[in-house]
Protein backbone atom coordinates (compact mmCIF):
# COMPACT_ATOMS: atom_id res chain seq x y z
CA UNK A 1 0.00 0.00 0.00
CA UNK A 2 1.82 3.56 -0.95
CA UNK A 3 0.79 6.29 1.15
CA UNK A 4 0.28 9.35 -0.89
CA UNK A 5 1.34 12.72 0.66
CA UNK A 6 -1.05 15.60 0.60
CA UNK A 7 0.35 18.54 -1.86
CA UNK A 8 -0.65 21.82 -1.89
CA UNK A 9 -0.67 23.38 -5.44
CA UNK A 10 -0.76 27.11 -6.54
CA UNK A 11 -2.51 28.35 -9.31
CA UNK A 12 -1.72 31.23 -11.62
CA UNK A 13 -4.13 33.34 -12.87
CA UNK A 14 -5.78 32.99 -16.44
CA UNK A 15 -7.52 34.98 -18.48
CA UNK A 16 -10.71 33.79 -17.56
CA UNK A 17 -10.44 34.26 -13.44
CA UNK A 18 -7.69 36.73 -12.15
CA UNK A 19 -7.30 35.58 -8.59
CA UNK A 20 -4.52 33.14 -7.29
CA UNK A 21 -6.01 30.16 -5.67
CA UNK A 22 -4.22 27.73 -3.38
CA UNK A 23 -5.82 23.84 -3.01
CA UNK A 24 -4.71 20.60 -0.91
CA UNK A 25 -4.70 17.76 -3.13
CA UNK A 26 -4.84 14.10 -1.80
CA UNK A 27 -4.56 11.09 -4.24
CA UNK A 28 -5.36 13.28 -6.94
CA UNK A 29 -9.05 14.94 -5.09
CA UNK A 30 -9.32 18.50 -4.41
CA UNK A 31 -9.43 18.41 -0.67
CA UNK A 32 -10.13 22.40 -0.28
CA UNK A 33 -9.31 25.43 -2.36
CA UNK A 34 -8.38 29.13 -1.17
CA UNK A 35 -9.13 31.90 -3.35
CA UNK A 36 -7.43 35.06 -2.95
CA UNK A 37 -8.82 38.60 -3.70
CA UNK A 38 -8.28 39.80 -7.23
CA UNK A 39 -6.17 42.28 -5.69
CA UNK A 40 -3.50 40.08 -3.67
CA UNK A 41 -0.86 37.30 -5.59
CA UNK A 42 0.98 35.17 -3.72
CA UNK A 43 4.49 35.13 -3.14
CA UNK A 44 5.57 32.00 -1.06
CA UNK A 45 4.07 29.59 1.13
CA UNK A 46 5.57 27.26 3.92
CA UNK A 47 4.40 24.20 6.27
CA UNK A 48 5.09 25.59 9.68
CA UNK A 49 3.82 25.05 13.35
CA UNK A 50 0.65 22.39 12.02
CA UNK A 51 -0.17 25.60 9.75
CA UNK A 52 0.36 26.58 6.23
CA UNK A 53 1.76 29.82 5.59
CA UNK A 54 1.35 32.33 2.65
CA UNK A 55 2.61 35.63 2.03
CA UNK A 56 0.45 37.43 -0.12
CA UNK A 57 1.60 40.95 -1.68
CA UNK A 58 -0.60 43.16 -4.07
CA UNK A 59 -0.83 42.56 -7.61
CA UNK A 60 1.05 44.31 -9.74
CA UNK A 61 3.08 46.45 -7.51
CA UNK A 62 6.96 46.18 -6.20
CA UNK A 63 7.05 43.63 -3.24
CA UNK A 64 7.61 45.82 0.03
CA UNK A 65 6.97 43.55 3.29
CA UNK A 66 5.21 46.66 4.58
CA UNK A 67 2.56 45.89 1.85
CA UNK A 68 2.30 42.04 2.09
CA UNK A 69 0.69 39.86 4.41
CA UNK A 70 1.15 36.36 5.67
CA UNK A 71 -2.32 34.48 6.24
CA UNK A 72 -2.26 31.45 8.39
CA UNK A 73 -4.21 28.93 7.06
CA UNK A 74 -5.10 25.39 8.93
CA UNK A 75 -3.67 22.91 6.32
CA UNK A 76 -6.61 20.05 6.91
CA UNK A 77 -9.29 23.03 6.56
CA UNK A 78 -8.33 26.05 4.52
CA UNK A 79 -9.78 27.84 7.11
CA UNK A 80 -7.68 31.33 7.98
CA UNK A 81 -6.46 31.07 11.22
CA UNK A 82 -4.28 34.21 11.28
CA UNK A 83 -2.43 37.31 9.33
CA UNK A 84 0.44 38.83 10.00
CA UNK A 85 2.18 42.24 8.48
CA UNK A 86 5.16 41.25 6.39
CA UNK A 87 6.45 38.64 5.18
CA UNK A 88 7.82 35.12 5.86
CA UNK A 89 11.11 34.63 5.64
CA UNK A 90 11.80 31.19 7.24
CA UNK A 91 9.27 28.55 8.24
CA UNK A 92 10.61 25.47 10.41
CA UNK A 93 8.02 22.96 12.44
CA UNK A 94 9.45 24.89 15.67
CA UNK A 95 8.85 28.49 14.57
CA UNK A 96 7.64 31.32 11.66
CA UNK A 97 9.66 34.18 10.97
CA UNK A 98 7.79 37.07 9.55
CA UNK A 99 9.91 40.34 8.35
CA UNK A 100 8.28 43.53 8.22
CA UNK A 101 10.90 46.76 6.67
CA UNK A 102 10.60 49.44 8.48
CA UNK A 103 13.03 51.36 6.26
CA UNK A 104 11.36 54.35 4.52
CA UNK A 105 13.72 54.39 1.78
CA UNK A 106 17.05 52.33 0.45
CA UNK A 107 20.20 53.34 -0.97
CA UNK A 108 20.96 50.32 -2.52
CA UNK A 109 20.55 48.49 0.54
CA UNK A 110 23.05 50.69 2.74
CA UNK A 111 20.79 50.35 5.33
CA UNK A 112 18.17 47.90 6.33
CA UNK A 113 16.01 48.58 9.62
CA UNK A 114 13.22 45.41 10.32
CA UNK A 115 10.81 44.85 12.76
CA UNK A 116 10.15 40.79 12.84
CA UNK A 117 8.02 38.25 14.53
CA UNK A 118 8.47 35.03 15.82
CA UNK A 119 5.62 33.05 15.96
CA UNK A 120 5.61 30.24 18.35
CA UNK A 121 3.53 27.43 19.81
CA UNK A 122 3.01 29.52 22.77
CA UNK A 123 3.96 33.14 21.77
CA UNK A 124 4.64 35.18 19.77
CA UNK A 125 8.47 36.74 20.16
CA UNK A 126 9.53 40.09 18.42
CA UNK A 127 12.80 41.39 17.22
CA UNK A 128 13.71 45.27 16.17
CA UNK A 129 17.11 46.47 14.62
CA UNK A 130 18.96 47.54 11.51
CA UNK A 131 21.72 46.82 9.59
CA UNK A 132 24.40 49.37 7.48
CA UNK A 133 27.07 48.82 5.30
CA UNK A 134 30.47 49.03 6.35
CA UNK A 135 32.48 51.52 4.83
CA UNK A 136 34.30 50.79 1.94
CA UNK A 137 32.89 47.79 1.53
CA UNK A 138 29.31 49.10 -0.67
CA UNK A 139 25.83 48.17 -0.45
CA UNK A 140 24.72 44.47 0.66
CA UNK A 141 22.42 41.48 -0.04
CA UNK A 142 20.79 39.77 3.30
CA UNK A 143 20.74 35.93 2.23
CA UNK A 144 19.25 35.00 5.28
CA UNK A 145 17.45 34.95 8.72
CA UNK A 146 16.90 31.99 11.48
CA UNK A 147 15.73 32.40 15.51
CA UNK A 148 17.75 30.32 18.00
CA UNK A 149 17.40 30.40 21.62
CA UNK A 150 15.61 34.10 21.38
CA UNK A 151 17.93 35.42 19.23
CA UNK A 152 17.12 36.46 15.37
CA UNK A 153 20.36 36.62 13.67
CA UNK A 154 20.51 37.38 9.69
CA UNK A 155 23.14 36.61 7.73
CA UNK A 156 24.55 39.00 4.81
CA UNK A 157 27.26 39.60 2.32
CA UNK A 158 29.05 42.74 0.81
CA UNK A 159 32.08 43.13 -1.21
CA UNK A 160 34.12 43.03 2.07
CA UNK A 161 32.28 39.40 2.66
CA UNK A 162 30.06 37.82 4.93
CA UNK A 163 28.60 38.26 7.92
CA UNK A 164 26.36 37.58 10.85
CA UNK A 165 24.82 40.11 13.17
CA UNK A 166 22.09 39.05 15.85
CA UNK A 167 18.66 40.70 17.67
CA UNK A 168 17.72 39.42 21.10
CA UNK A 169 13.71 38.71 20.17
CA UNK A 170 11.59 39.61 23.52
């Protein structure tokens, strides 16, 4: 007997319907569908914490995590549990991390300031700072985030390098 694994598929919009939709499909049935508003696309989605996580940004516009959402959605149901401001930027079975920018404007990311969540089992955790570039060394890329022990650390590279530079998450 093989054991089939429930997926959860995205669909694009077509010409005929404009919104995304998001379905769990077991052996090949449509166990539930979620439909988004014409307005919102989605942009990633994650198992996490017995919940399925989305992060849904408005159509047609330049993705700012001030502007997107994350929905929580109960992965047997559909059923929204949850939204968050921002976006998710690492999903484990332990813990959700949702980034909002707080930066008003970039200089080709010289400077990033974040405020980000850490949704738990129990609580929910949050985590405030900002990052520059170091001089002489130009603008930089963050590749990364994780939470460990109460600490958000993110990880980044410039021309200097990389680096790691951590937020104690209260």
């Amino acid at each position: 007997m093989i054991l089939a694994a429930p997926q959860y598929i995205s669909s694009f919009p077509t010409e005929n319907d404009s919104r995304w939709k998001v379905r769990r499909v077991e052996s090949g049935q449509t166990i539930w569908e979620y439909i988004l508003s014409p307005d919102l696309a989605q942009n990633s989605a994650q198992l996490a914490l017995d919940g399925l996580f989305l992060t849904v940004c408005p159509t047609n516009s330049i993705i700012a995590t001030n502007q997107c959402e994350v929905l929580r959605l109960d992965p047997f149901t559909g059923k929204m549990q949850t939204s968050y401001t921002g976006q998710l930027w690492k999903a484990t079975k332990d813990y959700a991390l949702i980034f909002n920018d707080s930066s008003k404007t970039f200089a080709a990311l010289d400077y990033f300031r974040f405020d980000a969540q850490v949704i738990l089992r129990a609580k929910v955790m949050t985590a405030s700072g900002s990052l520059s570039s170091r001089q002489k060394c130009g603008g930089f890329d963050v590749l990364g985030a994780r939470f460990d022990e109460g600490v958000v650390s993110l990880t980044w590279r410039d021309v200097c390098g990389l680096g790691q530079t951590s937020f104690t998450a209260k």
